[in-house]
N, C-alpha and C. Protein backbone atom coordinates (compact mmCIF):
# COMPACT_ATOMS: atom_id res chain seq x y z
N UNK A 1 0.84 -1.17 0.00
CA UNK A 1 0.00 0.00 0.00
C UNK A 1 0.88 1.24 0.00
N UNK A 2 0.48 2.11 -0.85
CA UNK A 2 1.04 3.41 -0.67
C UNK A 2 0.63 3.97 0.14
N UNK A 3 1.90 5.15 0.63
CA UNK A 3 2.00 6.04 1.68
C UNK A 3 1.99 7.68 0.91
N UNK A 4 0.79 8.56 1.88
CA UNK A 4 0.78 9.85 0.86
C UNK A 4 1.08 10.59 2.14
N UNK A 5 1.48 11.92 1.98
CA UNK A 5 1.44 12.57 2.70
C UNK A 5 0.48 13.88 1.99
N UNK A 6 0.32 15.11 2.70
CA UNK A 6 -0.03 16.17 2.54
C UNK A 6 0.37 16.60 0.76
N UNK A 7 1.74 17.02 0.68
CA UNK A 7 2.37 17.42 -0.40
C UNK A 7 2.16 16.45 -1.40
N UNK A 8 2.03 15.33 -0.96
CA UNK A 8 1.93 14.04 -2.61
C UNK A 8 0.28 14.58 -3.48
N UNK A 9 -0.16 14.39 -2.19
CA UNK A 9 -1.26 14.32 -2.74
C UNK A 9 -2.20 15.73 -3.66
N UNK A 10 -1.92 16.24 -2.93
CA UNK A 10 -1.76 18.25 -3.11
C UNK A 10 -1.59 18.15 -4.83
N UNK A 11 0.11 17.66 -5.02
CA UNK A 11 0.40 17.34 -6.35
C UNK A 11 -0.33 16.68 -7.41
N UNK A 12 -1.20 15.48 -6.78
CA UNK A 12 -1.86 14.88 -7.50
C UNK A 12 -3.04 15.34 -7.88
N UNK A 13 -3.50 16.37 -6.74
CA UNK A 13 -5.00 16.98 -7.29
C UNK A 13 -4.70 17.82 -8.47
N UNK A 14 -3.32 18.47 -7.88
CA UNK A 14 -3.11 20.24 -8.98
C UNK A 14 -3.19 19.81 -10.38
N UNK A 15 -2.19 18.13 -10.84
CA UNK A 15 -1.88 17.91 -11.52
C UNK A 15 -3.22 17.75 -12.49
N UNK A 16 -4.05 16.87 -11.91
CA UNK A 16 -5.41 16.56 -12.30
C UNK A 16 -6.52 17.51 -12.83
N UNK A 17 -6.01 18.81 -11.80
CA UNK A 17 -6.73 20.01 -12.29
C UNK A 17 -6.00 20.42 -13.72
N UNK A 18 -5.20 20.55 -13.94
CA UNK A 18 -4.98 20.81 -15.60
C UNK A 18 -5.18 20.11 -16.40
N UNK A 19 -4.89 18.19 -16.46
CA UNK A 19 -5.28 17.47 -16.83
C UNK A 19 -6.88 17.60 -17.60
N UNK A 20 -7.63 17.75 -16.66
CA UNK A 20 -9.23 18.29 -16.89
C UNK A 20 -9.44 19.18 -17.68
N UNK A 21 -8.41 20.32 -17.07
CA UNK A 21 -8.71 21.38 -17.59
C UNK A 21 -8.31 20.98 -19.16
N UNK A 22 -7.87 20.61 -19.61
CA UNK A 22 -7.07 20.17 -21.05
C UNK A 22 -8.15 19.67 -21.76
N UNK A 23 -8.61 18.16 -21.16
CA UNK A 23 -9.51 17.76 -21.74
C UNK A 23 -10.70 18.10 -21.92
N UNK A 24 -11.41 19.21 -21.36
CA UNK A 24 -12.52 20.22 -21.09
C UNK A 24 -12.30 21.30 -22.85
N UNK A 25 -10.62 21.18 -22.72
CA UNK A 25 -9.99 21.99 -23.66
C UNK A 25 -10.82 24.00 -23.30
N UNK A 26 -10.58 24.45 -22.21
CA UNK A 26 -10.59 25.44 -21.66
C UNK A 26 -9.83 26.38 -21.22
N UNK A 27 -9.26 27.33 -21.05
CA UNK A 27 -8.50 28.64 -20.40
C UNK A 27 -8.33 28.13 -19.21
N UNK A 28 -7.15 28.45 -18.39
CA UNK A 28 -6.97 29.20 -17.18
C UNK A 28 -8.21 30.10 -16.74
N UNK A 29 -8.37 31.18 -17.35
CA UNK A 29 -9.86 31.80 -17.06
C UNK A 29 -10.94 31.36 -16.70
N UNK A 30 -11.14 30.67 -18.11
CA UNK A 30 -12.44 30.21 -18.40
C UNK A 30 -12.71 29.09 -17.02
N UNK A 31 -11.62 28.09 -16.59
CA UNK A 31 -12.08 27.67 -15.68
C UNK A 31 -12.20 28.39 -14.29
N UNK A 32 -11.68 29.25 -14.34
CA UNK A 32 -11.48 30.60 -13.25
C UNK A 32 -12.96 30.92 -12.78
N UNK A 33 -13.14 31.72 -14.27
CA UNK A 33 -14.76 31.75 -13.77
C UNK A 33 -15.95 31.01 -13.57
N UNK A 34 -15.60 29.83 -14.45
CA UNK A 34 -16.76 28.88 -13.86
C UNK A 34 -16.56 28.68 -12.40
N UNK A 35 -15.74 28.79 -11.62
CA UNK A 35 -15.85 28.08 -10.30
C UNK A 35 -15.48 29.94 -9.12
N UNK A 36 -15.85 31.26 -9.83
CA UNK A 36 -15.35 31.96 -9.04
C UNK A 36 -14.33 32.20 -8.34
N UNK A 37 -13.12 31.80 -9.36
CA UNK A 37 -12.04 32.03 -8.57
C UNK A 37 -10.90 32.98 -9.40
N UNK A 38 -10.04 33.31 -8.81
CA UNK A 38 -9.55 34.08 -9.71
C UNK A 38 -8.64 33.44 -10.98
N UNK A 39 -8.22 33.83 -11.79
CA UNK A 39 -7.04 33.34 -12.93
C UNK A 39 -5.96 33.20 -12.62
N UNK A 40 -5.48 33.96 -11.59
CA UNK A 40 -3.87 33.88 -10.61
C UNK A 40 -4.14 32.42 -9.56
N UNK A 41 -4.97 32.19 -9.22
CA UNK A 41 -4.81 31.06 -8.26
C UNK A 41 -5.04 29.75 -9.40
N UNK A 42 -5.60 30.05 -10.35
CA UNK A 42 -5.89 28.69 -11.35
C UNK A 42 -4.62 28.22 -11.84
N UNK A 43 -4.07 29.55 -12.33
CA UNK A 43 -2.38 29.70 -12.74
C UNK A 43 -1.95 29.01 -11.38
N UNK A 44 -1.50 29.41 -10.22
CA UNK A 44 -0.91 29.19 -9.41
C UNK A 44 -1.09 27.64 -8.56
N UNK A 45 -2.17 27.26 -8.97
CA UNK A 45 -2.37 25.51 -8.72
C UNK A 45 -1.76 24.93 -9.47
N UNK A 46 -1.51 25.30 -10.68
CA UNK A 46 -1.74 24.12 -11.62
C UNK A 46 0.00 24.21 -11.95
N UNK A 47 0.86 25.48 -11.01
CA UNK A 47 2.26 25.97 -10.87
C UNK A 47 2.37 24.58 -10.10
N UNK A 48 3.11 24.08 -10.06
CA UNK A 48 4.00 22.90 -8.94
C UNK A 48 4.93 23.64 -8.41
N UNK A 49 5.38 24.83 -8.62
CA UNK A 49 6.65 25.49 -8.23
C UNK A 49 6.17 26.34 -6.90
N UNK A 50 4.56 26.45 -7.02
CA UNK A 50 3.88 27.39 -6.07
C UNK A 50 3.50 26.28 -4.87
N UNK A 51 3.40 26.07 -3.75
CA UNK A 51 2.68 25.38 -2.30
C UNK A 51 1.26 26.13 -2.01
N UNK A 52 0.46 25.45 -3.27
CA UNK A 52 -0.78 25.88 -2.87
C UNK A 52 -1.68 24.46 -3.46
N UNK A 53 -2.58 24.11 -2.03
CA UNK A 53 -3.58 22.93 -1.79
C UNK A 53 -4.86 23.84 -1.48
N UNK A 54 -5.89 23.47 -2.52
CA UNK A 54 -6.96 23.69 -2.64
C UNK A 54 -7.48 22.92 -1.49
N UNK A 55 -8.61 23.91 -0.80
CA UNK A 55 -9.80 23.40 0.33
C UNK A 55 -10.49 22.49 -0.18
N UNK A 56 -11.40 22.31 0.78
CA UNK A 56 -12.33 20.97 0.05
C UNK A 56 -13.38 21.68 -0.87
N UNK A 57 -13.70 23.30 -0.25
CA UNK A 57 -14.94 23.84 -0.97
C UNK A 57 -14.17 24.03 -2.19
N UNK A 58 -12.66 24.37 -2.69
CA UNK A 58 -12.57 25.00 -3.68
C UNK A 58 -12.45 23.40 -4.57
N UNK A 59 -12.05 22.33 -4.19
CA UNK A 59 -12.24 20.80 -4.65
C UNK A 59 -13.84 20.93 -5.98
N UNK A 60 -14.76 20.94 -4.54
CA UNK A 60 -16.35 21.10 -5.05
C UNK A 60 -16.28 22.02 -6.20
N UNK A 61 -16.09 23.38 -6.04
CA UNK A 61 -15.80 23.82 -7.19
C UNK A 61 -15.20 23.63 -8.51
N UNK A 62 -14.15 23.42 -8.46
CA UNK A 62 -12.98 22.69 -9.95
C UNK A 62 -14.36 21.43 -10.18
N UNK A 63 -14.41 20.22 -9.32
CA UNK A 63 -15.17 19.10 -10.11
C UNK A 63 -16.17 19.62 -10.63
N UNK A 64 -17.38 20.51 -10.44
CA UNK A 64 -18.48 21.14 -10.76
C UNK A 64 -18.03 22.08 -11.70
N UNK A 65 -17.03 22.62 -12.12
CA UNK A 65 -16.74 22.97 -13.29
C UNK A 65 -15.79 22.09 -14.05
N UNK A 66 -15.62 21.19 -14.00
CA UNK A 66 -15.00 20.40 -14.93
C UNK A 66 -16.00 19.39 -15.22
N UNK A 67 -16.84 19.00 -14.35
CA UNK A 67 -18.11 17.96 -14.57
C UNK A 67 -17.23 16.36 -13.88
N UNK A 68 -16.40 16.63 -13.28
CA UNK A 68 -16.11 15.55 -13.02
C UNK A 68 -16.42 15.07 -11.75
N UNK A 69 -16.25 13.90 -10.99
CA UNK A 69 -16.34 13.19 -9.58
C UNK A 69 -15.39 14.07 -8.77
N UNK A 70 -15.11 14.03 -7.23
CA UNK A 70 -14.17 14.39 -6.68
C UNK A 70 -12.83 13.28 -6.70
N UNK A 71 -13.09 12.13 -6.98
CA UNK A 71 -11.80 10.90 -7.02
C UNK A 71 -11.72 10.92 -7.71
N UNK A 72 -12.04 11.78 -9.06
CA UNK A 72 -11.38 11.73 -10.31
C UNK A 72 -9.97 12.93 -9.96
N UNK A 73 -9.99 13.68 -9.47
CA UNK A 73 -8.81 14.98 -8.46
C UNK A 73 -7.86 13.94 -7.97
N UNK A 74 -8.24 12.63 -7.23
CA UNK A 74 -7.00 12.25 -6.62
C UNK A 74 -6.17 10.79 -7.05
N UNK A 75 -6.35 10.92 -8.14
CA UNK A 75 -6.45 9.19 -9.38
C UNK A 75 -5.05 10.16 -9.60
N UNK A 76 -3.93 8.79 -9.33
CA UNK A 76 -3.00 9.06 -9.61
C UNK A 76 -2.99 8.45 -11.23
């Protein structure tokens, strides 16, 4: 069994969030505003260079604008 910590997993959501975002074939923006958030933090998730882990509400958000499950965020 794998072992995650905080930071693995963090990675695996951010990663997932562009992933989506790709296959949605959408903006930085565009997913910005579907979920009310700004374009600098969409940018800045989807940065690996940046230490930023989305809440659970902002989770709800990204899947509800991407149309996806929430374990689709943590599918490595």
């Amino acid at each position: 069994m794998a072992t995650y910590d905080k930071k693995s997993i963090s990675t695996i959501v951010r990663k997932n969030v562009k992933k989506y975002r790709l296959i949605e074939n959408i903006t930085m923006q565009e997913l910005a505003d579907r979920c009310g958030l700004t374009h600098g933090y969409i940018r800045d998730l989807e940065s690996l260079k940046i230490d930023k882990t989305p809440s659970l509400d902002t989770i709800a958000k990204l899947c509800n604008a991407l149309s996806i499950e929430p374990q689709d965020l943590f599918r490595k």
